[in-house]
PDB file of N, CA and C in Angstrom:
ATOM      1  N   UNK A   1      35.051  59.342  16.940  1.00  0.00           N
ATOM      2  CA  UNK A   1      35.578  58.122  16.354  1.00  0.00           C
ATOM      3  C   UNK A   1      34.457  57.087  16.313  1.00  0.00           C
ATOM      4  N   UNK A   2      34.542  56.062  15.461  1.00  0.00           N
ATOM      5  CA  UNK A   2      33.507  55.524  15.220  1.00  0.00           C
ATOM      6  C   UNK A   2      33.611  54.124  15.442  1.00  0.00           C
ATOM      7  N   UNK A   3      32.995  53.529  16.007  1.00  0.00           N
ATOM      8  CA  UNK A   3      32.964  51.988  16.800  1.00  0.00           C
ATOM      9  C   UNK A   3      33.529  51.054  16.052  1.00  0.00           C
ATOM     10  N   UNK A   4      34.094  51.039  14.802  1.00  0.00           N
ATOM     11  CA  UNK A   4      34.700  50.009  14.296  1.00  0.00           C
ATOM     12  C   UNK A   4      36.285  50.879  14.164  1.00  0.00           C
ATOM     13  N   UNK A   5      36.291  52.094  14.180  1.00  0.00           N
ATOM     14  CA  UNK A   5      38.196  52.625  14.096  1.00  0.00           C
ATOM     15  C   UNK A   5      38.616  52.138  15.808  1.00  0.00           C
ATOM     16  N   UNK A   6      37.404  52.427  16.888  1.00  0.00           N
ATOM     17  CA  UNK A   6      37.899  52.017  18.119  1.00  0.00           C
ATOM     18  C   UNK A   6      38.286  50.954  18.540  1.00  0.00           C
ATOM     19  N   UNK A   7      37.401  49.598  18.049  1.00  0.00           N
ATOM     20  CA  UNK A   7      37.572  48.675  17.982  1.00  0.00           C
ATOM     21  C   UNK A   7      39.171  47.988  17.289  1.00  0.00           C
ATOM     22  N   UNK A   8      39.294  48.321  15.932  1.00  0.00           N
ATOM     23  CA  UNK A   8      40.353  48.269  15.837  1.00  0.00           C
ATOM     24  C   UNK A   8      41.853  48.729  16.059  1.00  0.00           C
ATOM     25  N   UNK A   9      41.665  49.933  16.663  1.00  0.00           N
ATOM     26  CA  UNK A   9      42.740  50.626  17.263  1.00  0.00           C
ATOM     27  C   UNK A   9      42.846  49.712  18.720  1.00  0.00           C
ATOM     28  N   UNK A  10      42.004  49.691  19.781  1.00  0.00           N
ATOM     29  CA  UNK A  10      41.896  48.589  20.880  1.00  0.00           C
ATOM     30  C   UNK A  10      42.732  47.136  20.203  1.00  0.00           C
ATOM     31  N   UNK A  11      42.085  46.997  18.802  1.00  0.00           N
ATOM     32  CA  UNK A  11      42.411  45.157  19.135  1.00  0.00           C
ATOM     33  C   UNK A  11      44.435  45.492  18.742  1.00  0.00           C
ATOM     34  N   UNK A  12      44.531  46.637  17.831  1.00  0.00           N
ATOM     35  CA  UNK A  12      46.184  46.709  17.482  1.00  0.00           C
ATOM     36  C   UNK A  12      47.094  46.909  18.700  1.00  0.00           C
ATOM     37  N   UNK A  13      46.369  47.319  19.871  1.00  0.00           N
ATOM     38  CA  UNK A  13      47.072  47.709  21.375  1.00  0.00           C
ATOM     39  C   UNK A  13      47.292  46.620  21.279  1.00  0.00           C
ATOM     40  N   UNK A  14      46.580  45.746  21.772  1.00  0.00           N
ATOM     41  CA  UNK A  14      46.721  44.270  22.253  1.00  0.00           C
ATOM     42  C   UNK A  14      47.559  43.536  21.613  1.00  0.00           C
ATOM     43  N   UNK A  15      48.035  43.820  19.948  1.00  0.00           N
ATOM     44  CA  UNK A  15      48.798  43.317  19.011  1.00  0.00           C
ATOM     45  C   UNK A  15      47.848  41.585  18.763  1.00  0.00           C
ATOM     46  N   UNK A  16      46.334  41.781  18.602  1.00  0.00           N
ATOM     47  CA  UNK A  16      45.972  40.897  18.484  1.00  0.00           C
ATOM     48  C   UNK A  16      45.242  41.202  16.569  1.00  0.00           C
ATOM     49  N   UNK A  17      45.729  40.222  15.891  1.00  0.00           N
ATOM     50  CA  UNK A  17      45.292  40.088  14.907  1.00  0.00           C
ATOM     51  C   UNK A  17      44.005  39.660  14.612  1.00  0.00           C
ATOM     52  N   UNK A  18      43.408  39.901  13.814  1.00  0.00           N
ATOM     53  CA  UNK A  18      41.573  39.727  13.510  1.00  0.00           C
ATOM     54  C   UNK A  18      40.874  38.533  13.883  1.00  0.00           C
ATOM     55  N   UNK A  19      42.349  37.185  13.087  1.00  0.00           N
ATOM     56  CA  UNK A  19      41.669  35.712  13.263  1.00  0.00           C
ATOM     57  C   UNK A  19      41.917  35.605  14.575  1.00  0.00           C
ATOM     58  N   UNK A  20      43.352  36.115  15.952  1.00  0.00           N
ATOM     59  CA  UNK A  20      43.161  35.701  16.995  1.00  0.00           C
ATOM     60  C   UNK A  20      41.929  36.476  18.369  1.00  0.00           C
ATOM     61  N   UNK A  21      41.826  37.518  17.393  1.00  0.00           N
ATOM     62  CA  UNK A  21      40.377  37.806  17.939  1.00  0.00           C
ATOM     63  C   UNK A  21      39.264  37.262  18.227  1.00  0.00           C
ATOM     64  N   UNK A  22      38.907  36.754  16.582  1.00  0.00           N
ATOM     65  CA  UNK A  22      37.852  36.032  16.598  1.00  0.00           C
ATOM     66  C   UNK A  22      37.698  34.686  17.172  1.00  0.00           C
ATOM     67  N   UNK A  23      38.910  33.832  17.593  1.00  0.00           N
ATOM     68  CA  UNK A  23      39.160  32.665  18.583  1.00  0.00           C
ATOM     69  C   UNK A  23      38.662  33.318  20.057  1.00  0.00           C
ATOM     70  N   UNK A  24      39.126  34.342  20.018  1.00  0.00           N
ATOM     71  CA  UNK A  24      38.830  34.818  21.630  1.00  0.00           C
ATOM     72  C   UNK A  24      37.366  35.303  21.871  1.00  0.00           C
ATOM     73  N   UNK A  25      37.180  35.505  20.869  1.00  0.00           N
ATOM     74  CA  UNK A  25      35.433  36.284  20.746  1.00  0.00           C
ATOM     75  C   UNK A  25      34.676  34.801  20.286  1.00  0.00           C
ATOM     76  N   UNK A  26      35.577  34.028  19.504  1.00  0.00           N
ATOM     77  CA  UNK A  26      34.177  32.681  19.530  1.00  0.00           C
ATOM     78  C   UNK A  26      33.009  33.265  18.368  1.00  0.00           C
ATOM     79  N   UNK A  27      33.665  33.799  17.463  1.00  0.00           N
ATOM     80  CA  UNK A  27      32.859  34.721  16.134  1.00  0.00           C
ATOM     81  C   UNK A  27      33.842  34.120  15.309  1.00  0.00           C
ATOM     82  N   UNK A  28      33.375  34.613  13.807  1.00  0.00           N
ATOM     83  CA  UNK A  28      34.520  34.969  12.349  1.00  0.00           C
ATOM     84  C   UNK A  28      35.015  35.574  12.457  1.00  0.00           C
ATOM     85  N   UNK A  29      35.919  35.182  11.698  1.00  0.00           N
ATOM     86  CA  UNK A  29      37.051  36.449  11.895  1.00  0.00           C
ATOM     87  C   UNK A  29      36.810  37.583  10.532  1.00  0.00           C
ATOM     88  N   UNK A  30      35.185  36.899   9.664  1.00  0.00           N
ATOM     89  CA  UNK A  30      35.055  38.423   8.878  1.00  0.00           C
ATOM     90  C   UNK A  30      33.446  38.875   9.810  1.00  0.00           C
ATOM     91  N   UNK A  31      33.037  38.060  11.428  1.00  0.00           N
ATOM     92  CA  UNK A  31      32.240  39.226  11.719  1.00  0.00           C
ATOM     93  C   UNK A  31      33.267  40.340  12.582  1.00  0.00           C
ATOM     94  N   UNK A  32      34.696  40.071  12.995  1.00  0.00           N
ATOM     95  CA  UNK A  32      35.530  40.908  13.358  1.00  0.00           C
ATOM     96  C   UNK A  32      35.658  42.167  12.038  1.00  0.00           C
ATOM     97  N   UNK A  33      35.987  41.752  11.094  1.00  0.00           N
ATOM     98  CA  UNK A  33      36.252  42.410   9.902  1.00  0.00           C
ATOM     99  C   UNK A  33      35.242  43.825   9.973  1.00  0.00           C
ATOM    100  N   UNK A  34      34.050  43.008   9.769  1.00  0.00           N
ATOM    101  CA  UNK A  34      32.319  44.072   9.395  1.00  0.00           C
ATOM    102  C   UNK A  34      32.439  45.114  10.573  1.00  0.00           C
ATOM    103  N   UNK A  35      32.595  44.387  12.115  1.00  0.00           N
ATOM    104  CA  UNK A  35      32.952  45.307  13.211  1.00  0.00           C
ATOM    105  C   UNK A  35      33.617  46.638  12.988  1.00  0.00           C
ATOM    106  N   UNK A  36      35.073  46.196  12.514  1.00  0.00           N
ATOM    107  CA  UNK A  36      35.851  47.413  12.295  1.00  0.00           C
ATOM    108  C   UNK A  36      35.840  48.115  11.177  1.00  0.00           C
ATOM    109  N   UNK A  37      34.750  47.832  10.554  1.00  0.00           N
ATOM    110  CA  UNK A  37      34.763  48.595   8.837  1.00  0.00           C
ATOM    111  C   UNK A  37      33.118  48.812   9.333  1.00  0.00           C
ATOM    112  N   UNK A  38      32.654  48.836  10.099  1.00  0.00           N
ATOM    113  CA  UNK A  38      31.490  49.702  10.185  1.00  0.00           C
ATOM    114  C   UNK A  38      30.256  48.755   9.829  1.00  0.00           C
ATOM    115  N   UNK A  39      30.234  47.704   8.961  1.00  0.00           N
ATOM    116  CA  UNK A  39      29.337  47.067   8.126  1.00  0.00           C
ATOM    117  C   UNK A  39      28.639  46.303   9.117  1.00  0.00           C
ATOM    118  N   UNK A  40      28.779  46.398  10.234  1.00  0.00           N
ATOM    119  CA  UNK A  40      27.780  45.672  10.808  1.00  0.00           C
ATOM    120  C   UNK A  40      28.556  45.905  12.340  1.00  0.00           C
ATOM    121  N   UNK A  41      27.999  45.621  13.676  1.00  0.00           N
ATOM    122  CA  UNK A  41      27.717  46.018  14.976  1.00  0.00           C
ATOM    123  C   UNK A  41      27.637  44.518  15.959  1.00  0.00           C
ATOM    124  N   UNK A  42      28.958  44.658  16.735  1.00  0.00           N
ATOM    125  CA  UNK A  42      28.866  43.433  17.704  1.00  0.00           C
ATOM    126  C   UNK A  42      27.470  43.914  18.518  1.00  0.00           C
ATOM    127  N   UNK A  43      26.782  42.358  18.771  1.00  0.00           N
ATOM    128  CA  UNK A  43      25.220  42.976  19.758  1.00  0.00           C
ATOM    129  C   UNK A  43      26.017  42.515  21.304  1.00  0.00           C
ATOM    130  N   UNK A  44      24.902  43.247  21.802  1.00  0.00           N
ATOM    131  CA  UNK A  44      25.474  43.508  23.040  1.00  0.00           C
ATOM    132  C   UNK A  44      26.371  42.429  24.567  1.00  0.00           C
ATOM    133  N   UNK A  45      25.793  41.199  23.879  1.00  0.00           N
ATOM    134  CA  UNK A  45      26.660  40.181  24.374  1.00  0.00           C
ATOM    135  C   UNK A  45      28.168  40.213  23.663  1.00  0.00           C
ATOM    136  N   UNK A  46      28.374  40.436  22.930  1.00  0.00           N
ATOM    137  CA  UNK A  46      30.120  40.509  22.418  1.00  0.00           C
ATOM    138  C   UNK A  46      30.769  42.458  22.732  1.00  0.00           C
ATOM    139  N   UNK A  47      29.640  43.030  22.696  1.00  0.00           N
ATOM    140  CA  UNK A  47      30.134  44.515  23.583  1.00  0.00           C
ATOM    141  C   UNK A  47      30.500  44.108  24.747  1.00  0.00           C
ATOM    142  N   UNK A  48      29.739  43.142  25.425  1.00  0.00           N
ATOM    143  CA  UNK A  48      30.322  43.401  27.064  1.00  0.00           C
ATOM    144  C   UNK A  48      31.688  42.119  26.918  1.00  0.00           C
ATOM    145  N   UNK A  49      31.801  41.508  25.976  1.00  0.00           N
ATOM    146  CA  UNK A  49      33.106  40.388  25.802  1.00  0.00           C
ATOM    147  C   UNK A  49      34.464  41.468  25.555  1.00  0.00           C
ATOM    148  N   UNK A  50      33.908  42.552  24.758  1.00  0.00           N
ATOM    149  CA  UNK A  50      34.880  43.069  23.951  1.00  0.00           C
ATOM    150  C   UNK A  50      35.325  44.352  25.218  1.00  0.00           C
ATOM    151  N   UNK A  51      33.899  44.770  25.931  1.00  0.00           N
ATOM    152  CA  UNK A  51      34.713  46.019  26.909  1.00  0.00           C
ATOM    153  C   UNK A  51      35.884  45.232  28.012  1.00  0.00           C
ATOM    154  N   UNK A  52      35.310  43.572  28.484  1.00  0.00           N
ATOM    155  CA  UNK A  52      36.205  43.073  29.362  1.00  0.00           C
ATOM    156  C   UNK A  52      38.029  42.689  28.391  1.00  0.00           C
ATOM    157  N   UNK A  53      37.758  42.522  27.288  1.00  0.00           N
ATOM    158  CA  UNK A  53      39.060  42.085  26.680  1.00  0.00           C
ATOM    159  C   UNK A  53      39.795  42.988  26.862  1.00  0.00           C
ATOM    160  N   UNK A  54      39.305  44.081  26.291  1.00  0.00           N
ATOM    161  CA  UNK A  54      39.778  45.509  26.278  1.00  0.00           C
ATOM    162  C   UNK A  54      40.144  46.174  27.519  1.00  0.00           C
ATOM    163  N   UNK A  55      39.286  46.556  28.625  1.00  0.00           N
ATOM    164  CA  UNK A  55      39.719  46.871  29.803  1.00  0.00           C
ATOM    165  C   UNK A  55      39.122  48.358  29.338  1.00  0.00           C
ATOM    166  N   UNK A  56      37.690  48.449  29.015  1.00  0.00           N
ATOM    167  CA  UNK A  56      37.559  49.658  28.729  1.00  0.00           C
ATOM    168  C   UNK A  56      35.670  49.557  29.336  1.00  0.00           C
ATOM    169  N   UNK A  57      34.772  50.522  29.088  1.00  0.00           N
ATOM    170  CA  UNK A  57      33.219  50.409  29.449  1.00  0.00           C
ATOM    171  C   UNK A  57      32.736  50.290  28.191  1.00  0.00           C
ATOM    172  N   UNK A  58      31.318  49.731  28.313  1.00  0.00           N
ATOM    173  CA  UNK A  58      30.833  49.812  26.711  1.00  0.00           C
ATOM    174  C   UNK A  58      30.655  51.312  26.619  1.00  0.00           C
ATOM    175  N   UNK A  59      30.378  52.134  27.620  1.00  0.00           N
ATOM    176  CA  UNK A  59      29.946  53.434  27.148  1.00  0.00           C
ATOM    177  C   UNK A  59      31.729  54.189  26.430  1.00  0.00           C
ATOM    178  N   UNK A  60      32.733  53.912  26.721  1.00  0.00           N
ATOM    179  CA  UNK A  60      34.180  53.708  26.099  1.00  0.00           C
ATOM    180  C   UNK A  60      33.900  53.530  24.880  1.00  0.00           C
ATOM    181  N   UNK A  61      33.548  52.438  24.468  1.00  0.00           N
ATOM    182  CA  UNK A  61      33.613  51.936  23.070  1.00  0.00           C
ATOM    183  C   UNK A  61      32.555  52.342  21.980  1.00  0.00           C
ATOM    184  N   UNK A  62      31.379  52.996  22.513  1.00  0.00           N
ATOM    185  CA  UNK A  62      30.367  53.459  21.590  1.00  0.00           C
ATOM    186  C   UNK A  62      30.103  55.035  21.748  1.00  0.00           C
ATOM    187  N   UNK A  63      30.793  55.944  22.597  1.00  0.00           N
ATOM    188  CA  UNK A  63      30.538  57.058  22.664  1.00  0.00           C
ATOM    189  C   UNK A  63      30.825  57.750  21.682  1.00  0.00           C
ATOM    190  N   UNK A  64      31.713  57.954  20.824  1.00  0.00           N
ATOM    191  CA  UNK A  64      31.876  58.457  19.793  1.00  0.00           C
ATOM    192  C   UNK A  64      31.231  57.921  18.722  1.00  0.00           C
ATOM    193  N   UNK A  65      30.440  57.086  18.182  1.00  0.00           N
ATOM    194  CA  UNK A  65      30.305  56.585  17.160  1.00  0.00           C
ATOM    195  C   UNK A  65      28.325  56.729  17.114  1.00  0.00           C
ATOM    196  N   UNK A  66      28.027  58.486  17.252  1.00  0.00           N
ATOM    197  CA  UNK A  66      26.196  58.684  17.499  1.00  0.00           C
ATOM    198  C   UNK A  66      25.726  57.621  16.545  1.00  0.00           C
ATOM    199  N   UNK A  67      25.830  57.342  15.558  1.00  0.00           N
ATOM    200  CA  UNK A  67      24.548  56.590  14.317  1.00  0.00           C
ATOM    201  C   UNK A  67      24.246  54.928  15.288  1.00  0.00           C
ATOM    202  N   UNK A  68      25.858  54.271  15.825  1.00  0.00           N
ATOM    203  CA  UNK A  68      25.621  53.258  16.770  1.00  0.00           C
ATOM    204  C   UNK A  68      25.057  53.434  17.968  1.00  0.00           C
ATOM    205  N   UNK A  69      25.151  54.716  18.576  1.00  0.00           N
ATOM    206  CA  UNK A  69      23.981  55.334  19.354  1.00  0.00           C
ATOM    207  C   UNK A  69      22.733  54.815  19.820  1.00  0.00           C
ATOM    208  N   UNK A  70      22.167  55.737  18.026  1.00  0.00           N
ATOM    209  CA  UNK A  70      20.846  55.964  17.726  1.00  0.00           C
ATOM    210  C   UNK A  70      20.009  54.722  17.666  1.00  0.00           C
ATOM    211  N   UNK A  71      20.686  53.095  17.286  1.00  0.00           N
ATOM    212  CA  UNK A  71      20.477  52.290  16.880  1.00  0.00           C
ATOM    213  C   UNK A  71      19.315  51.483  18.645  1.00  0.00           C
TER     214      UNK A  71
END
């Protein structure tokens, strides 16, 4: 699975919608968007925002997704 289907499958648990994401993340709510459509990659200060929201590890949230890996 790939770091933006995880991401958004995580934020639909929570039943948190994109814009109340992005209030909680302190981002847009279209760099939430790019996140979950692949087009671009939270850096690693909003990975470790997003593993604590979540309740998951960053290695959780990027293991499936090698090309975000490789990066």
């Amino acid at each position: 699975m790939e770091l933006g289907e995880q991401l958004q499958r995580l934020r639909e648990e929570k039943n948190l919608s994109r814009e109340e994401l992005a209030q909680v993340m302190n981002v847009s709510r279209q760099a939430v968007y790019k996140w979950e459509n692949n087009k671009g990659h939270p850096d690693i200060e909003n990975l470790i925002k997003l593993s604590d929201l979540y309740n998951v590890t960053i290695d959780e949230l990027i293991e499936g997704d090698r090309s975000f890996q490789k990066k």
